[in-house]
N, C-alpha and C. Protein backbone atom coordinates (compact mmCIF):
# COMPACT_ATOMS: atom_id res chain seq x y z
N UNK A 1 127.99 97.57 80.06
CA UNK A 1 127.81 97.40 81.48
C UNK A 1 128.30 98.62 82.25
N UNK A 2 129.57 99.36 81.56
CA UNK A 2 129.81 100.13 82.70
C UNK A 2 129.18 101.82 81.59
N UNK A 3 128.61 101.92 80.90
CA UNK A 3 127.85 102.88 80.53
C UNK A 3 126.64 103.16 81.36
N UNK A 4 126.62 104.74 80.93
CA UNK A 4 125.24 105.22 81.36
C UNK A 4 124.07 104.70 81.27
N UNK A 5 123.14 104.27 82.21
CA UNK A 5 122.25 103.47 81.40
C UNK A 5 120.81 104.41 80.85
N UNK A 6 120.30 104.43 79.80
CA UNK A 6 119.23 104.91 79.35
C UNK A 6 117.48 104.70 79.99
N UNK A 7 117.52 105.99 81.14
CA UNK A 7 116.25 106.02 81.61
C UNK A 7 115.38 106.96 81.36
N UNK A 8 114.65 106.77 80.39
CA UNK A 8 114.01 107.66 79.23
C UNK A 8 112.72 107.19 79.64
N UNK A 9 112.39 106.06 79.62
CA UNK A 9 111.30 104.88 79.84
C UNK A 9 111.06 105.10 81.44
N UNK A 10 111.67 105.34 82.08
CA UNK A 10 110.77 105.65 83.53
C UNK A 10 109.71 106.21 83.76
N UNK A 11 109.59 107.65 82.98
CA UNK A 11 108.41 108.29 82.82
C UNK A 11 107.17 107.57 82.15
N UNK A 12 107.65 106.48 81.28
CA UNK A 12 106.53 105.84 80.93
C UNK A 12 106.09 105.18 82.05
N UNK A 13 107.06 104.57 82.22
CA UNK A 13 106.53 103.68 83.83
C UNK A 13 105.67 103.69 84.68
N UNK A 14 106.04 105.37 85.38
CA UNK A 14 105.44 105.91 85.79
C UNK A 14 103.95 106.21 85.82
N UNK A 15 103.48 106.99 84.24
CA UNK A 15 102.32 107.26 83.97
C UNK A 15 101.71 105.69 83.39
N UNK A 16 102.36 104.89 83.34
CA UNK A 16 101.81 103.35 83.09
C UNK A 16 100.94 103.06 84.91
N UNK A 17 102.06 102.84 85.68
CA UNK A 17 101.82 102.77 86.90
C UNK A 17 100.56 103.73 87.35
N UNK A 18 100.60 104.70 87.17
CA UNK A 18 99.08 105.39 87.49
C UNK A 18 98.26 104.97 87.13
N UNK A 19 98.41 104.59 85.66
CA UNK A 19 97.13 104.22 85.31
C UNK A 19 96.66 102.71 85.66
N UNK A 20 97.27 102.18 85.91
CA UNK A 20 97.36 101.01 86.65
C UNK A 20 96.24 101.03 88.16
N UNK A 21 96.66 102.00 88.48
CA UNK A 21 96.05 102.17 89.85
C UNK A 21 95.16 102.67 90.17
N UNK A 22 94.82 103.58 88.99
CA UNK A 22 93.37 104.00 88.75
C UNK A 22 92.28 103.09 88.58
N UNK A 23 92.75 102.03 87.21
CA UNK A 23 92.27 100.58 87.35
C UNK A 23 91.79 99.97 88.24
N UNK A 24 93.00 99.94 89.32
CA UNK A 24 92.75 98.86 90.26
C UNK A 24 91.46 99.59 91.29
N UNK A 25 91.85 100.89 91.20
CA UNK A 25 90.55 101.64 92.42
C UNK A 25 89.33 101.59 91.30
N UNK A 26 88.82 101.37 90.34
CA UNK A 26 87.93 101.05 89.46
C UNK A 26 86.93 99.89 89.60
N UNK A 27 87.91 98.72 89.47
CA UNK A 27 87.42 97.65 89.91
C UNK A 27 87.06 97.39 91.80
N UNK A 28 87.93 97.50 92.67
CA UNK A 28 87.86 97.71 93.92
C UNK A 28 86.30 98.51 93.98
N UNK A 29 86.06 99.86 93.33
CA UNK A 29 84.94 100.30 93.34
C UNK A 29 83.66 99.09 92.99
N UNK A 30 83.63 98.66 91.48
CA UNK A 30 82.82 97.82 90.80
C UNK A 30 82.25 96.55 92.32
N UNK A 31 83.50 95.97 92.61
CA UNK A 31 83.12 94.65 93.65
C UNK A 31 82.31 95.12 94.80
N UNK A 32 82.46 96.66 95.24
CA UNK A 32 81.88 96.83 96.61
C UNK A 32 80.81 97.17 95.86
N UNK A 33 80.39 98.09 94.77
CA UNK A 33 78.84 98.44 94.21
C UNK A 33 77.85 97.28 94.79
N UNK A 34 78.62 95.62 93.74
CA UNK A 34 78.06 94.55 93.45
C UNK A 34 77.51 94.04 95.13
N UNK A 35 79.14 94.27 95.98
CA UNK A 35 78.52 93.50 97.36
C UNK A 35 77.36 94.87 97.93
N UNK A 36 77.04 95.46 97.63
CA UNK A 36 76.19 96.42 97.98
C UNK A 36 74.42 96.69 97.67
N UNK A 37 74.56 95.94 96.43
CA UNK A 37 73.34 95.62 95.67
C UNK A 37 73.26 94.15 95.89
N UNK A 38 73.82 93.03 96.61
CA UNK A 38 73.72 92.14 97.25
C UNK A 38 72.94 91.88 98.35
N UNK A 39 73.46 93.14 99.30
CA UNK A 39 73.90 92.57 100.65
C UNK A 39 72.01 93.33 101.15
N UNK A 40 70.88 92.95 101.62
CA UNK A 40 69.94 93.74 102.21
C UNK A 40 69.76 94.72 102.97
N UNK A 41 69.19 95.89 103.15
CA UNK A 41 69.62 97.11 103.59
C UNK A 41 69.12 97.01 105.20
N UNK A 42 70.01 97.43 105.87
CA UNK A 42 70.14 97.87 107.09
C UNK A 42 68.89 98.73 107.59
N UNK A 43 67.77 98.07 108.69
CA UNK A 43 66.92 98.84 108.95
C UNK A 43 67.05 99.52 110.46
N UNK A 44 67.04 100.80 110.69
CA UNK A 44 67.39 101.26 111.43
C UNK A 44 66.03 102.30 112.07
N UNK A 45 66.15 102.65 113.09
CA UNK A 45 64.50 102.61 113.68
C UNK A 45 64.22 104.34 113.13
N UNK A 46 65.47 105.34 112.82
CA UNK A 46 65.40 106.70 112.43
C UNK A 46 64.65 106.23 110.25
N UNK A 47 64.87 105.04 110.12
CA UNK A 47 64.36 104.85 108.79
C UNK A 47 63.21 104.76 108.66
N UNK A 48 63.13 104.16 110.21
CA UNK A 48 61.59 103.44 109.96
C UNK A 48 60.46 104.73 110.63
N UNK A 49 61.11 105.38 111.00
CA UNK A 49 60.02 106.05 111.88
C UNK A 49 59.89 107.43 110.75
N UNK A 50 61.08 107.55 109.75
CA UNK A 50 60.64 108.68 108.96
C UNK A 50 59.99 108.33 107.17
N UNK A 51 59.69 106.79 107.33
CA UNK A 51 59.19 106.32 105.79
C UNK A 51 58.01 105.98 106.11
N UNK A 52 56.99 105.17 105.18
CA UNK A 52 55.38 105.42 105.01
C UNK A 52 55.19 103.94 105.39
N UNK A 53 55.81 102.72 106.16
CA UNK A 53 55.85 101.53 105.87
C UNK A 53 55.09 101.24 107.48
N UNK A 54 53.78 100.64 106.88
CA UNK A 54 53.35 100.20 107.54
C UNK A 54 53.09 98.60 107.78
N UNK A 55 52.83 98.40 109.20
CA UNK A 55 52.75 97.04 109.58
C UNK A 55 51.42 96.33 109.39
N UNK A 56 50.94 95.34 109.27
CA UNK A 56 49.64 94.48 108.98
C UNK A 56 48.60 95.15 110.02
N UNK A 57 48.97 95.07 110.97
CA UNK A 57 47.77 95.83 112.11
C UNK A 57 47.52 96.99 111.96
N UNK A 58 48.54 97.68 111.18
CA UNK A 58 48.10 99.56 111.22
C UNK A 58 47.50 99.85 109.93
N UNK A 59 47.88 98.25 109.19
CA UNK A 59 46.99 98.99 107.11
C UNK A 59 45.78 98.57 107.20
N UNK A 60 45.10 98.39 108.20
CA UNK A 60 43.26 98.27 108.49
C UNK A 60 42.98 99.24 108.81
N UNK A 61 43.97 100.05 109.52
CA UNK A 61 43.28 101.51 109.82
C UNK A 61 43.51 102.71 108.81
N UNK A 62 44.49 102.52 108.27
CA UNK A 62 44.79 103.38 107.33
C UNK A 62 43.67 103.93 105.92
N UNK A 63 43.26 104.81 105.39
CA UNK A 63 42.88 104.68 104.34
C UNK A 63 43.36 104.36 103.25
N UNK A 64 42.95 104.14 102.08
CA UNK A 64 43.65 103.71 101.02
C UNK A 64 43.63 105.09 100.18
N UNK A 65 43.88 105.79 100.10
CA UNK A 65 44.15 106.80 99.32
C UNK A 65 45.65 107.22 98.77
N UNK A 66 46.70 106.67 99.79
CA UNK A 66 47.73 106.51 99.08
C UNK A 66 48.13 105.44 99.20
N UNK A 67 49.33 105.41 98.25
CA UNK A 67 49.85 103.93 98.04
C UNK A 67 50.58 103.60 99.14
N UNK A 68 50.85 102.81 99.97
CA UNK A 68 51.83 102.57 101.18
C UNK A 68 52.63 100.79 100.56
N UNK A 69 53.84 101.23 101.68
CA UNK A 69 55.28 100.00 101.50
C UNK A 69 54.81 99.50 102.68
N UNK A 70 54.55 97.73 102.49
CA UNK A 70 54.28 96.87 103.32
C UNK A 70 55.86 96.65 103.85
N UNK A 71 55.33 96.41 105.45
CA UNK A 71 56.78 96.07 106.27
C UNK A 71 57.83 95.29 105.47
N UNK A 72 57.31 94.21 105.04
CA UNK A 72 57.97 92.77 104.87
C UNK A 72 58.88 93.36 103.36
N UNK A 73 58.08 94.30 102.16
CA UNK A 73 58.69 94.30 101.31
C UNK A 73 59.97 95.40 101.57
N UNK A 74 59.46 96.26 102.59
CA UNK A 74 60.35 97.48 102.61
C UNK A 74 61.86 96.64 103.44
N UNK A 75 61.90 95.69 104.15
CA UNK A 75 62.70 95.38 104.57
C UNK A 75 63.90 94.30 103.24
N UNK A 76 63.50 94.11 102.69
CA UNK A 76 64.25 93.75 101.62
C UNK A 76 65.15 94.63 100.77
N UNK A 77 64.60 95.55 100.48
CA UNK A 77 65.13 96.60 99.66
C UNK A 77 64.86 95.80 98.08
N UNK A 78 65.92 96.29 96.94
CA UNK A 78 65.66 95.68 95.52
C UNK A 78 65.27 94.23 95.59
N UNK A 79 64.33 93.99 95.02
CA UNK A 79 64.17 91.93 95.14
C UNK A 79 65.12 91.24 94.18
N UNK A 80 65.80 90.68 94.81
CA UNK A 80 66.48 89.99 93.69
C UNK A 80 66.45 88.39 93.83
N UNK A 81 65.96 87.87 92.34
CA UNK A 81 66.21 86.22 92.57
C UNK A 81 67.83 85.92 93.11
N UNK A 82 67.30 83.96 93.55
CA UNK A 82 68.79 83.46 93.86
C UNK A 82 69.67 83.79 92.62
N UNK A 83 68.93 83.48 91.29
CA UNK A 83 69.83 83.40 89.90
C UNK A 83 70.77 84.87 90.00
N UNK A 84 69.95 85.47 90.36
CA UNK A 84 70.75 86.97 90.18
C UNK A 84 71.82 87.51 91.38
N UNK A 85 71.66 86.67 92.42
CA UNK A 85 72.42 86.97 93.18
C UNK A 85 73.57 86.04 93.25
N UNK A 86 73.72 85.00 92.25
CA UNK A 86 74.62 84.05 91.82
C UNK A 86 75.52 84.86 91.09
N UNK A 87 74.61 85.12 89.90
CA UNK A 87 75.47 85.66 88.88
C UNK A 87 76.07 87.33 89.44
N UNK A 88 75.69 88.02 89.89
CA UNK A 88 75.96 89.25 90.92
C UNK A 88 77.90 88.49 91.61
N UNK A 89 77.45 87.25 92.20
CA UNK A 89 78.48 86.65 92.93
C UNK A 89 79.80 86.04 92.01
N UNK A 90 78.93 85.52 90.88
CA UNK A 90 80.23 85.29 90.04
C UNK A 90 80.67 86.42 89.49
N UNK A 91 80.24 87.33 88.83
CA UNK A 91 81.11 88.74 88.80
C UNK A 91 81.66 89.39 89.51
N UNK A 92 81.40 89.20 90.25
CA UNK A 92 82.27 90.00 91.52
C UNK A 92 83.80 88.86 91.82
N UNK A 93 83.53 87.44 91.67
CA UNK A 93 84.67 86.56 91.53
C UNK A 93 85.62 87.18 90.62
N UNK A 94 84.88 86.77 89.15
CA UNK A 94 85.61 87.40 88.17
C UNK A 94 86.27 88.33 87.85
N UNK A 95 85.89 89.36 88.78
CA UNK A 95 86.83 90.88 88.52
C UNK A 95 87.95 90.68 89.13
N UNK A 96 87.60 89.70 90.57
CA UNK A 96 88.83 89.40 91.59
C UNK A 96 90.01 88.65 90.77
N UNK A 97 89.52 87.53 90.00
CA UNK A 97 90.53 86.91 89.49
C UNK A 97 91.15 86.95 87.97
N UNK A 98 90.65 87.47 87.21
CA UNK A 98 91.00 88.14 86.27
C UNK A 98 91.32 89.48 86.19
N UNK A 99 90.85 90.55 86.53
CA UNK A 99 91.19 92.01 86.70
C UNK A 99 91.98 92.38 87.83
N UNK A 100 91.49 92.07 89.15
CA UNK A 100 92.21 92.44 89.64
C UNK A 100 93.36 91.70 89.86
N UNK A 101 93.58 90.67 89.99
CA UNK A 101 94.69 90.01 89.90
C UNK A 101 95.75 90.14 88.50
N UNK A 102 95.40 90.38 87.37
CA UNK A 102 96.14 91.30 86.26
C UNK A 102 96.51 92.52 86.86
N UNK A 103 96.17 93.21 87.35
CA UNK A 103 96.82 94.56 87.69
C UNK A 103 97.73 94.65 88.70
N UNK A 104 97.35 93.29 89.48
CA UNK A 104 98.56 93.47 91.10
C UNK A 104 99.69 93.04 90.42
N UNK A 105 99.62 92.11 89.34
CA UNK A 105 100.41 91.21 88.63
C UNK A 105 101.30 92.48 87.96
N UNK A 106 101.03 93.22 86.86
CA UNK A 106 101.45 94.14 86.87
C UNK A 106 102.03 95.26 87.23
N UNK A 107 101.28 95.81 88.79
CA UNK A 107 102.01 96.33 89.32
C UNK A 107 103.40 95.69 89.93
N UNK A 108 103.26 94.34 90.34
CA UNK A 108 104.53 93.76 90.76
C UNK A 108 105.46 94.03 89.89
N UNK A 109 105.28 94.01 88.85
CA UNK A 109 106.33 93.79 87.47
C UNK A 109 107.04 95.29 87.44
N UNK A 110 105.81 95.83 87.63
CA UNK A 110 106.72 97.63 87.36
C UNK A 110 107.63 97.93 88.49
N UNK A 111 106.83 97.37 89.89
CA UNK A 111 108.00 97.27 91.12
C UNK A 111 109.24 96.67 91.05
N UNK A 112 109.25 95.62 90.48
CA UNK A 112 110.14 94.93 90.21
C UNK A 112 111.36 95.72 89.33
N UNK A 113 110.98 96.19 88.23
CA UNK A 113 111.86 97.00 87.27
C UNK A 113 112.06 98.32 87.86
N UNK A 114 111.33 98.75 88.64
CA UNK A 114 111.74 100.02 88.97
C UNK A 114 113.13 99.90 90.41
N UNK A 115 113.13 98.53 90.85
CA UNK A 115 113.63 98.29 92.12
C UNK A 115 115.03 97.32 91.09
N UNK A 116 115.24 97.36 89.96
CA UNK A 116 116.71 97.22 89.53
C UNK A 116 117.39 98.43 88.97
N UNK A 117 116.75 99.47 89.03
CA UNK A 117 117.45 100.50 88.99
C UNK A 117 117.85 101.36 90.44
N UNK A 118 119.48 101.40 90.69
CA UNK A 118 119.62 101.75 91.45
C UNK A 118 119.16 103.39 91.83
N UNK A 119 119.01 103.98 93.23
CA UNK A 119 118.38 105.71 93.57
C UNK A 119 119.52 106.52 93.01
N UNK A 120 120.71 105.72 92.75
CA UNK A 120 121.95 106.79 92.75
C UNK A 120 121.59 107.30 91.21
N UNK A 121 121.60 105.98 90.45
CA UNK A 121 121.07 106.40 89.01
C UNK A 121 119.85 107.55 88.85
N UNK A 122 118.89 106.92 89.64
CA UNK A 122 118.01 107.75 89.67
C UNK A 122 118.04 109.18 89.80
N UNK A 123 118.77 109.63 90.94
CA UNK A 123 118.65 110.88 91.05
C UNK A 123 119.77 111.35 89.73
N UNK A 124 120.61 110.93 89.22
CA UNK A 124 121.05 111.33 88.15
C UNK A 124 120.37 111.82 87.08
N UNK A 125 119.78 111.05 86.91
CA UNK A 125 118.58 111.02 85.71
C UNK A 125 117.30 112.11 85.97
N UNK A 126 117.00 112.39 87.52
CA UNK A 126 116.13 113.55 87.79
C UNK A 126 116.75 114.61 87.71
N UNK A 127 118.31 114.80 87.92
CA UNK A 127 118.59 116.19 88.55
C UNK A 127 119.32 116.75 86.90
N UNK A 128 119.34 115.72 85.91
CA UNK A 128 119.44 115.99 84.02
C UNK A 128 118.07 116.46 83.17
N UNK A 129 117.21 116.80 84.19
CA UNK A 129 116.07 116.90 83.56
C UNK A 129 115.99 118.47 83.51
């Protein structure tokens, strides 16, 4: 108890803790991809006025020589069934409650151990290096 105590293992901690957090910005990334390929794209009138998507009244006049994006589909963006936007939804659950919730869990734990070692120790242990 009243010995030096052996902080050798901090540095692991440490580079544990990074990597931890790299993780967590990993997944954080993964969930917004998912709500992104979810969510239908934003039509905005600088989109519409610089893409080939024409409306029902203007593809009678048009020739057919090239291929043109009907209004209705261009406003959707990727089609995706309900099934896929289920399962899209349960993965995006899943990362929440298994992954990411393992890593906050973890990080608590390293907070935790790093917050019973007192700073006085600490700087001992930095300024022996």
């Amino acid at each position: 108890m009243f010995k030096q105590p052996s902080l050798e293992l901090i540095d692991r901690l440490d580079q544990v803790s990074n990597q931890l957090g790299v993780l967590k910005r990993h997944y954080n990334s993964y969930i917004r991809i998912i709500e992104r390929t979810i969510e239908p794209p934003a039509t905005t009138i600088a989109s519409l006025s610089n893409s080939q998507i024409v409306t029902k009244s203007s593809q009678a006049s048009l020739s057919d020589s090239k291929p043109l994006v009907t209004e209705q589909a261009s406003l959707l963006g990727v089609s995706l069934s309900s099934a896929a936007r289920v399962r899209f939804e349960r993965l995006k659950d899943m990362i929440n409650l298994y992954a990411l919730s393992e890593v906050k869990d973890y990080l608590h734990q390293k907070d935790s151990l790093t917050q019973m070692v007192s700073p006085s120790k600490l700087s001992v242990y930095k300024d022996s290096r």
